[in-house]
PDB file of N, CA and C in Angstrom:
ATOM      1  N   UNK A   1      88.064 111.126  61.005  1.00  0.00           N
ATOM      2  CA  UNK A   1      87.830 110.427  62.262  1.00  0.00           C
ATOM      3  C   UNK A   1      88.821 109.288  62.454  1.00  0.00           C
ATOM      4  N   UNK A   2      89.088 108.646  61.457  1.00  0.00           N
ATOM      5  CA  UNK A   2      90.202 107.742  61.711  1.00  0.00           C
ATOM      6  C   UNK A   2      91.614 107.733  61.899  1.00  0.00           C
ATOM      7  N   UNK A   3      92.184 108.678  62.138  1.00  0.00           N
ATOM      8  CA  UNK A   3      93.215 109.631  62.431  1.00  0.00           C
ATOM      9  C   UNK A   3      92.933 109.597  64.285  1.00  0.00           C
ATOM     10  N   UNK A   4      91.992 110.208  64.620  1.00  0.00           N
ATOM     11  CA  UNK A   4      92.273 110.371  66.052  1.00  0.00           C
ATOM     12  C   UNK A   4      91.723 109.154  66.773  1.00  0.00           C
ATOM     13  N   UNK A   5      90.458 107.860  65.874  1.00  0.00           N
ATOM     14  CA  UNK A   5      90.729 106.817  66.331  1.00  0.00           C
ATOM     15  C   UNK A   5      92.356 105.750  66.170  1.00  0.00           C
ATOM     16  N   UNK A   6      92.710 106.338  65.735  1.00  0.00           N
ATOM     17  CA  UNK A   6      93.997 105.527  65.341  1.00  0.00           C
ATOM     18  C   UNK A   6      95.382 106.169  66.076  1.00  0.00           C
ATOM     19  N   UNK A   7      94.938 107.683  66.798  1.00  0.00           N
ATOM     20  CA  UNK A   7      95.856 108.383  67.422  1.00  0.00           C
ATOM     21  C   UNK A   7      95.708 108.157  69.060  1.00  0.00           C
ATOM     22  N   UNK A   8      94.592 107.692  69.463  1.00  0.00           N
ATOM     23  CA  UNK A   8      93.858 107.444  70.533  1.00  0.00           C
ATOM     24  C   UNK A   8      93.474 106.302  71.423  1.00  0.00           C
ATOM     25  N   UNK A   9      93.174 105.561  70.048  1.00  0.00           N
ATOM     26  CA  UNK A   9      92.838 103.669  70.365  1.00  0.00           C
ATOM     27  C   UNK A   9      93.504 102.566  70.590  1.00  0.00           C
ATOM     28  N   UNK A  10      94.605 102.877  70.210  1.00  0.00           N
ATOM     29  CA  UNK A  10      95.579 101.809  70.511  1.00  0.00           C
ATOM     30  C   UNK A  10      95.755 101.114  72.009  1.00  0.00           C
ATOM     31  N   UNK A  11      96.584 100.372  71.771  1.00  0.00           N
ATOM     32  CA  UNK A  11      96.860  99.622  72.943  1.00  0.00           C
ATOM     33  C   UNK A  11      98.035  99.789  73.808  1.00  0.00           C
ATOM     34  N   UNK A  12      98.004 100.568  74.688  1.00  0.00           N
ATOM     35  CA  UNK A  12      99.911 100.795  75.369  1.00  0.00           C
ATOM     36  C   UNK A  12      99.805 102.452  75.063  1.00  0.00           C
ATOM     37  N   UNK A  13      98.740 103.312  74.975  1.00  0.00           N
ATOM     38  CA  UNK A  13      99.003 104.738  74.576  1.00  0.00           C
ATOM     39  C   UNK A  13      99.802 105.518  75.495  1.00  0.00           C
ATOM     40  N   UNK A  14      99.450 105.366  76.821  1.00  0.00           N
ATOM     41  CA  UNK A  14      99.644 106.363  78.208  1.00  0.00           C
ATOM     42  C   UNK A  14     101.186 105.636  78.219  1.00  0.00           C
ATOM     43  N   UNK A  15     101.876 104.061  77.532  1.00  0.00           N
ATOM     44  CA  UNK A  15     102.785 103.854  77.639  1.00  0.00           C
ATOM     45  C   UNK A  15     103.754 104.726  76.814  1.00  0.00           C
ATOM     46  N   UNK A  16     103.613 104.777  75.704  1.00  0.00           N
ATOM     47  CA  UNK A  16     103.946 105.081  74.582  1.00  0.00           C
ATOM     48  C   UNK A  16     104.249 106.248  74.829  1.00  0.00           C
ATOM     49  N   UNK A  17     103.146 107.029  75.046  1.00  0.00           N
ATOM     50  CA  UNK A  17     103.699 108.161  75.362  1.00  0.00           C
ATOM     51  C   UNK A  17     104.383 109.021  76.708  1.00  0.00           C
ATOM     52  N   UNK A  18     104.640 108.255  77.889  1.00  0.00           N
ATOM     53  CA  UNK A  18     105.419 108.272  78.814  1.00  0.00           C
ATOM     54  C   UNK A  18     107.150 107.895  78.142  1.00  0.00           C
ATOM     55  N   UNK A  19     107.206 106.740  77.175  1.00  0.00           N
ATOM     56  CA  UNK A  19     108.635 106.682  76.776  1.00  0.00           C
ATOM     57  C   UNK A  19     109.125 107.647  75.540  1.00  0.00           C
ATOM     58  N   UNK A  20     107.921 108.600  75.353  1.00  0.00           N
ATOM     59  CA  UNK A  20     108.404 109.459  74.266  1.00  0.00           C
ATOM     60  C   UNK A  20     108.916 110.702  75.203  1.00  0.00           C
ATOM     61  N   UNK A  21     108.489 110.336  76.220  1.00  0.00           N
ATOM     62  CA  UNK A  21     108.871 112.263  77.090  1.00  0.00           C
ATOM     63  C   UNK A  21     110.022 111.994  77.621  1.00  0.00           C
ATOM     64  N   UNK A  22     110.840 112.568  77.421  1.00  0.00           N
ATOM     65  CA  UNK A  22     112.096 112.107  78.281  1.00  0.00           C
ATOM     66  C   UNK A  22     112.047 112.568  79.668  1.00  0.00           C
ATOM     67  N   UNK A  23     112.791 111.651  80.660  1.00  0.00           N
ATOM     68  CA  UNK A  23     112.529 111.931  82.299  1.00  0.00           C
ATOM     69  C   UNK A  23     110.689 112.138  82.741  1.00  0.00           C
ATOM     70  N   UNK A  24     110.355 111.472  81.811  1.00  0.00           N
ATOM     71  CA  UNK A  24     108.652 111.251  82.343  1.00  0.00           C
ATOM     72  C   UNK A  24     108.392 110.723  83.534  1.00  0.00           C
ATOM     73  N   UNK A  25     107.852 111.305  84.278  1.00  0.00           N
ATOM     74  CA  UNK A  25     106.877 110.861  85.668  1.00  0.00           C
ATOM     75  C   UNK A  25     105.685 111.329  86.039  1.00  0.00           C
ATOM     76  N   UNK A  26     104.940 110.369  85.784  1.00  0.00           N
ATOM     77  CA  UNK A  26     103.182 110.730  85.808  1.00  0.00           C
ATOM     78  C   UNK A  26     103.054 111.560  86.345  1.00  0.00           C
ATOM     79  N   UNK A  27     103.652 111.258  87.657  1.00  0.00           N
ATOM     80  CA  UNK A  27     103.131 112.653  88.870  1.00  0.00           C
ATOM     81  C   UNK A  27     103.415 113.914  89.111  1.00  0.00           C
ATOM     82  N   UNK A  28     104.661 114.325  87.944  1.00  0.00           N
ATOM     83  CA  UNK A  28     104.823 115.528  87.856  1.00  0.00           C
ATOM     84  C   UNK A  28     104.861 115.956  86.182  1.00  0.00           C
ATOM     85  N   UNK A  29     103.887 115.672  85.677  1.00  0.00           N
ATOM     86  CA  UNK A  29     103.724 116.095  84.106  1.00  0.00           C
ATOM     87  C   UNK A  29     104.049 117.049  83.827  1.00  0.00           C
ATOM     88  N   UNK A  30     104.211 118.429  83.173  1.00  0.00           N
ATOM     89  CA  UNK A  30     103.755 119.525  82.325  1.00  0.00           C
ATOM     90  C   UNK A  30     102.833 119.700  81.737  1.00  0.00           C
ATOM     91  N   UNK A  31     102.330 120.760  81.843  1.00  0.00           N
ATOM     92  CA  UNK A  31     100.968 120.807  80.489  1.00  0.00           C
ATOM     93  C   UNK A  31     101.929 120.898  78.986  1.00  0.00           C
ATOM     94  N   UNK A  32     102.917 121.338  78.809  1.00  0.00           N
ATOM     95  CA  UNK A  32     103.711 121.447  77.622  1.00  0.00           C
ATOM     96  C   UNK A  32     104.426 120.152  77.309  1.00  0.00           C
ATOM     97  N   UNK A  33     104.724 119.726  78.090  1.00  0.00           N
ATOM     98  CA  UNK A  33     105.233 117.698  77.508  1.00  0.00           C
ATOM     99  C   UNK A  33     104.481 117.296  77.350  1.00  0.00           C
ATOM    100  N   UNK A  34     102.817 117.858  77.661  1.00  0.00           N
ATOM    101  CA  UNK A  34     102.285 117.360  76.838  1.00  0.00           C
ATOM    102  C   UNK A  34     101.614 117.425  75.321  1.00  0.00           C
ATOM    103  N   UNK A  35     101.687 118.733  75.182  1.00  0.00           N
ATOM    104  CA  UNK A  35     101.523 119.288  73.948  1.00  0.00           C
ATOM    105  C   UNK A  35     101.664 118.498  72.837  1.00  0.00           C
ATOM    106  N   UNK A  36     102.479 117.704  72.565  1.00  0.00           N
ATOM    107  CA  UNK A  36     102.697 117.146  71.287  1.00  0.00           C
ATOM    108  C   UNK A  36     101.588 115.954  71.393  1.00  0.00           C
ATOM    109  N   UNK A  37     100.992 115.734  72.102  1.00  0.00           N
ATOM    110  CA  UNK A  37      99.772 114.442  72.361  1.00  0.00           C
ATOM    111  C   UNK A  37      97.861 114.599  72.563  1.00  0.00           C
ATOM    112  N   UNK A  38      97.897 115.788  73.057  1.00  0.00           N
ATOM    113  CA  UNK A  38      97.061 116.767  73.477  1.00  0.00           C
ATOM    114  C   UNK A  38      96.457 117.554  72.702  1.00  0.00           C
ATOM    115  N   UNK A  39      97.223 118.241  71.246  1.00  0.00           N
ATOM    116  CA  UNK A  39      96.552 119.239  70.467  1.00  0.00           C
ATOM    117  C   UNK A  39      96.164 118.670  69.725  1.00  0.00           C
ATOM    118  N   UNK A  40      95.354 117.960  69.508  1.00  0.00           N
ATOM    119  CA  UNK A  40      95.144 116.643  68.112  1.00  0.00           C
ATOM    120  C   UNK A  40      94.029 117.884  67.829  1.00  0.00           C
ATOM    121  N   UNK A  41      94.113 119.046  67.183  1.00  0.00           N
ATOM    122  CA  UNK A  41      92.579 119.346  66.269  1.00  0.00           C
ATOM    123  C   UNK A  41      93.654 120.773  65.462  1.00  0.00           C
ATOM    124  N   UNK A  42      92.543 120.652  64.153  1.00  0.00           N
ATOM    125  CA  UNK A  42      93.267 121.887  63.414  1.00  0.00           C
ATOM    126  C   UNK A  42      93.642 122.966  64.132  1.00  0.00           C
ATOM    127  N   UNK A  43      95.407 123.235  63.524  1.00  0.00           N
ATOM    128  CA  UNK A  43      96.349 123.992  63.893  1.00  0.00           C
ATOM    129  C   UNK A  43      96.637 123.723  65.220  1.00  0.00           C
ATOM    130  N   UNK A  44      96.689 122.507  65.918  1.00  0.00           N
ATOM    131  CA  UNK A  44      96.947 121.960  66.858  1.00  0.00           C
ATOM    132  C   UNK A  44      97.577 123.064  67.639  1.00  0.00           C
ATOM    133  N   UNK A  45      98.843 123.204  68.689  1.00  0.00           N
ATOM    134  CA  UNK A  45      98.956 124.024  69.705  1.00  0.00           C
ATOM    135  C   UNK A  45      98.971 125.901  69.207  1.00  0.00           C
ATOM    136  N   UNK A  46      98.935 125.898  67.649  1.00  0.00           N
ATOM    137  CA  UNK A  46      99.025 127.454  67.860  1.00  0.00           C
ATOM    138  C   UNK A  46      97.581 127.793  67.271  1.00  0.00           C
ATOM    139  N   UNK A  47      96.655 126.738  67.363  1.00  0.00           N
ATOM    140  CA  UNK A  47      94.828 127.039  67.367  1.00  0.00           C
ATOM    141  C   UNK A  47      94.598 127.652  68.917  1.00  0.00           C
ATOM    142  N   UNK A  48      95.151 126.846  69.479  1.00  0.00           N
ATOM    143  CA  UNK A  48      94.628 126.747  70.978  1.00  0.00           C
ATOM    144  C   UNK A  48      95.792 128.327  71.744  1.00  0.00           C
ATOM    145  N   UNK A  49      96.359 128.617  71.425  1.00  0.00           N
ATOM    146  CA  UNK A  49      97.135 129.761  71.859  1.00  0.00           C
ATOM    147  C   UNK A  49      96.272 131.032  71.025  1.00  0.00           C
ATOM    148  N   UNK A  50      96.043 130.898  69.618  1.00  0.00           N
ATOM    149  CA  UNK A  50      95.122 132.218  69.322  1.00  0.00           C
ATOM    150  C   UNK A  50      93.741 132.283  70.119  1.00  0.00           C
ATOM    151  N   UNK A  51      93.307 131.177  70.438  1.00  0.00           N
ATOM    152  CA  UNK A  51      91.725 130.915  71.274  1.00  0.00           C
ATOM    153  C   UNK A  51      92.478 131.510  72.319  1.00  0.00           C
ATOM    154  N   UNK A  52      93.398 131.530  72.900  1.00  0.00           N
ATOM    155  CA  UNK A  52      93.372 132.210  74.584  1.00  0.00           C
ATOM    156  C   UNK A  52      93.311 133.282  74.331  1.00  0.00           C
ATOM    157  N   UNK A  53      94.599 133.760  73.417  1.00  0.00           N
ATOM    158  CA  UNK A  53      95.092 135.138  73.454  1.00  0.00           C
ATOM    159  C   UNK A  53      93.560 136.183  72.894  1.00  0.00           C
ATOM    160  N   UNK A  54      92.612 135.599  72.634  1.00  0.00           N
ATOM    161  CA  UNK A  54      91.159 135.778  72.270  1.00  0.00           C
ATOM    162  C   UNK A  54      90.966 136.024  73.196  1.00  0.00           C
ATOM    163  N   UNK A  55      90.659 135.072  73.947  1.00  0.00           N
ATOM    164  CA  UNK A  55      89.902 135.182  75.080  1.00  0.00           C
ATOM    165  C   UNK A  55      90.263 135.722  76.065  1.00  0.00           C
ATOM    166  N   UNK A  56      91.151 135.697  76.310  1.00  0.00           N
ATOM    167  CA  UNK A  56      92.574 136.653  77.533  1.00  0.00           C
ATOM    168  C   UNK A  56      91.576 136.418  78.790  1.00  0.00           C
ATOM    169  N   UNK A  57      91.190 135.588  78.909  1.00  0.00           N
ATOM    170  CA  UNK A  57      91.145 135.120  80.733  1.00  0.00           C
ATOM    171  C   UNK A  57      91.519 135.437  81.398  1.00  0.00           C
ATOM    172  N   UNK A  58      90.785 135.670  82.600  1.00  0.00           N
ATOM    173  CA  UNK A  58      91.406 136.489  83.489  1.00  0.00           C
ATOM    174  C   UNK A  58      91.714 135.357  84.938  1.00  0.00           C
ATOM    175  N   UNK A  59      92.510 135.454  85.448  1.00  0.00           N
ATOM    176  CA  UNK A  59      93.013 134.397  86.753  1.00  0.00           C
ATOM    177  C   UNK A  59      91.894 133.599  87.453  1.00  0.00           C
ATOM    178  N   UNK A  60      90.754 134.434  87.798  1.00  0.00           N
ATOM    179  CA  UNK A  60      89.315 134.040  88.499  1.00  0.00           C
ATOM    180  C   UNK A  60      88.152 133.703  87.157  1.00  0.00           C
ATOM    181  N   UNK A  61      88.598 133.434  85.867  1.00  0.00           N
ATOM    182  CA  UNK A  61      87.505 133.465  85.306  1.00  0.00           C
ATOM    183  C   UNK A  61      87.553 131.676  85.295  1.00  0.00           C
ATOM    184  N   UNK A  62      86.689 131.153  85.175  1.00  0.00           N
ATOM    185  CA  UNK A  62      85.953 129.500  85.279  1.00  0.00           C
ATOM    186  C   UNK A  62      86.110 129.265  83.802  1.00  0.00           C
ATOM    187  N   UNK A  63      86.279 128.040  83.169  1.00  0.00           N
ATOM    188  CA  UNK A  63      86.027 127.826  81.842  1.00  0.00           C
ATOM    189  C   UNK A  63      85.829 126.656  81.817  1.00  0.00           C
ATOM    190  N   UNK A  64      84.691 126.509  81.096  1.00  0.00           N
ATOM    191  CA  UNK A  64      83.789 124.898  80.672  1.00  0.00           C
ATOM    192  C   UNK A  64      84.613 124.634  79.067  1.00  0.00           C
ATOM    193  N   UNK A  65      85.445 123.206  79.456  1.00  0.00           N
ATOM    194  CA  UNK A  65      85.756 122.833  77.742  1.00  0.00           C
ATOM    195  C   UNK A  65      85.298 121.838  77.270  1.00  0.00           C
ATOM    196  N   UNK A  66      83.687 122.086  77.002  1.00  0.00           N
ATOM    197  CA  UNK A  66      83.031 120.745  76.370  1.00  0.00           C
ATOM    198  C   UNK A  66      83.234 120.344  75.345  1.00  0.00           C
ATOM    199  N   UNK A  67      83.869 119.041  75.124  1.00  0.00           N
ATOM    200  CA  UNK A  67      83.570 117.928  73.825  1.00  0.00           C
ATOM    201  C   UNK A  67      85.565 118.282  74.266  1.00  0.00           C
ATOM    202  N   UNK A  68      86.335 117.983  75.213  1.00  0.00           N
ATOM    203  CA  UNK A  68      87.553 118.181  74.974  1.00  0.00           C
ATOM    204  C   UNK A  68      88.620 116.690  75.189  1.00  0.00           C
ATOM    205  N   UNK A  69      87.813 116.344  74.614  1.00  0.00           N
ATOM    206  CA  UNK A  69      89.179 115.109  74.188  1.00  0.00           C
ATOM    207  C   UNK A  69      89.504 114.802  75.239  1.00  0.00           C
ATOM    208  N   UNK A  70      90.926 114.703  75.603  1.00  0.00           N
ATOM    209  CA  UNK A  70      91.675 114.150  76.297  1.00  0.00           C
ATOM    210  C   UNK A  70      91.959 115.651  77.530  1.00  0.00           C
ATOM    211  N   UNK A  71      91.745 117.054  76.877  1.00  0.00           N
ATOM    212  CA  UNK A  71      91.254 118.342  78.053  1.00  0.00           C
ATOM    213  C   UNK A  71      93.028 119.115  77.385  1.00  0.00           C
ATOM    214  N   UNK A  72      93.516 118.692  76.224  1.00  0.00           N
ATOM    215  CA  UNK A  72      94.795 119.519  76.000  1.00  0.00           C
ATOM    216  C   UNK A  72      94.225 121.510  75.756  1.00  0.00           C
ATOM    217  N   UNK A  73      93.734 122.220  75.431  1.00  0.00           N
ATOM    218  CA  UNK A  73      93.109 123.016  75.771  1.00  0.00           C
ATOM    219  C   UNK A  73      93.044 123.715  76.949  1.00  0.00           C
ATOM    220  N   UNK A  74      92.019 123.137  77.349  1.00  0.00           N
ATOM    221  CA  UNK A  74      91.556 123.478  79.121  1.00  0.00           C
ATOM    222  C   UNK A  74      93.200 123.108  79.368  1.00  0.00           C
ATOM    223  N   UNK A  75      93.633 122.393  79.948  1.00  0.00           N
ATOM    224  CA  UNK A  75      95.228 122.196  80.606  1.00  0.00           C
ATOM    225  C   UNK A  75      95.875 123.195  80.145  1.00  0.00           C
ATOM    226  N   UNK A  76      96.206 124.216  78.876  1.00  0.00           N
ATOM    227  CA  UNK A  76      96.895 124.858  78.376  1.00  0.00           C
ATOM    228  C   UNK A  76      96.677 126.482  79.449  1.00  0.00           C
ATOM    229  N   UNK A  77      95.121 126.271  78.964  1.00  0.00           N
ATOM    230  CA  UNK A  77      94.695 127.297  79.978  1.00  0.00           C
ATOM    231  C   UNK A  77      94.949 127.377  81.289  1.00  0.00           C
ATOM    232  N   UNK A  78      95.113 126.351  81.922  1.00  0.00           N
ATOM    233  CA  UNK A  78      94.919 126.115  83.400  1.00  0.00           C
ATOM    234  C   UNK A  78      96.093 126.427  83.557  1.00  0.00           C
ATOM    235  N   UNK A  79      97.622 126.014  83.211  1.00  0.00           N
ATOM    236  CA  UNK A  79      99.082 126.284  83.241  1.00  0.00           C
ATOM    237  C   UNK A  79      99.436 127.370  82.676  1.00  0.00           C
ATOM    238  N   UNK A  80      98.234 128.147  81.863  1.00  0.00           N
ATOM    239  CA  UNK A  80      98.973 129.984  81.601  1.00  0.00           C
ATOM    240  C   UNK A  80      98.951 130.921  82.475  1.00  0.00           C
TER     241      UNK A  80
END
């Protein structure tokens, strides 16, 4: 737990990580610039790519991502 309070809690985060993305502008993010901030849980972005390719969603299907952090997941989904 102290890992993602300590990955999470700080002070200046949304800064921090706007000067890590290069050519960052809030208003036009990526779901993949964000990736490196977003997958904080075991096997971080290639957990969340075997869960789709699982699930293989279909364009009209709805998906609830409860208990999702900051939503890196759900966003992954939403931009495939």
């Amino acid at each position: 737990m102290s890992s993602v309070t300590t990955h999470y809690g700080s002070d200046g985060i949304v800064e921090r990580m706007l000067a890590a993305i290069p050519d960052a502008k809030p208003d036009s993010l990526s779901a993949a610039q964000l990736y490196p901030f977003d997958q904080l849980h075991g096997r971080e972005l290639i957990a969340t790519q075997d869960h789709a390719a699982r699930l293989a969603p279909s364009p009209t299907d709805r998906i609830l991502d409860i208990g999702s952090g900051i939503g890196g997941p759900a966003r992954f989904l939403a931009a495939a």
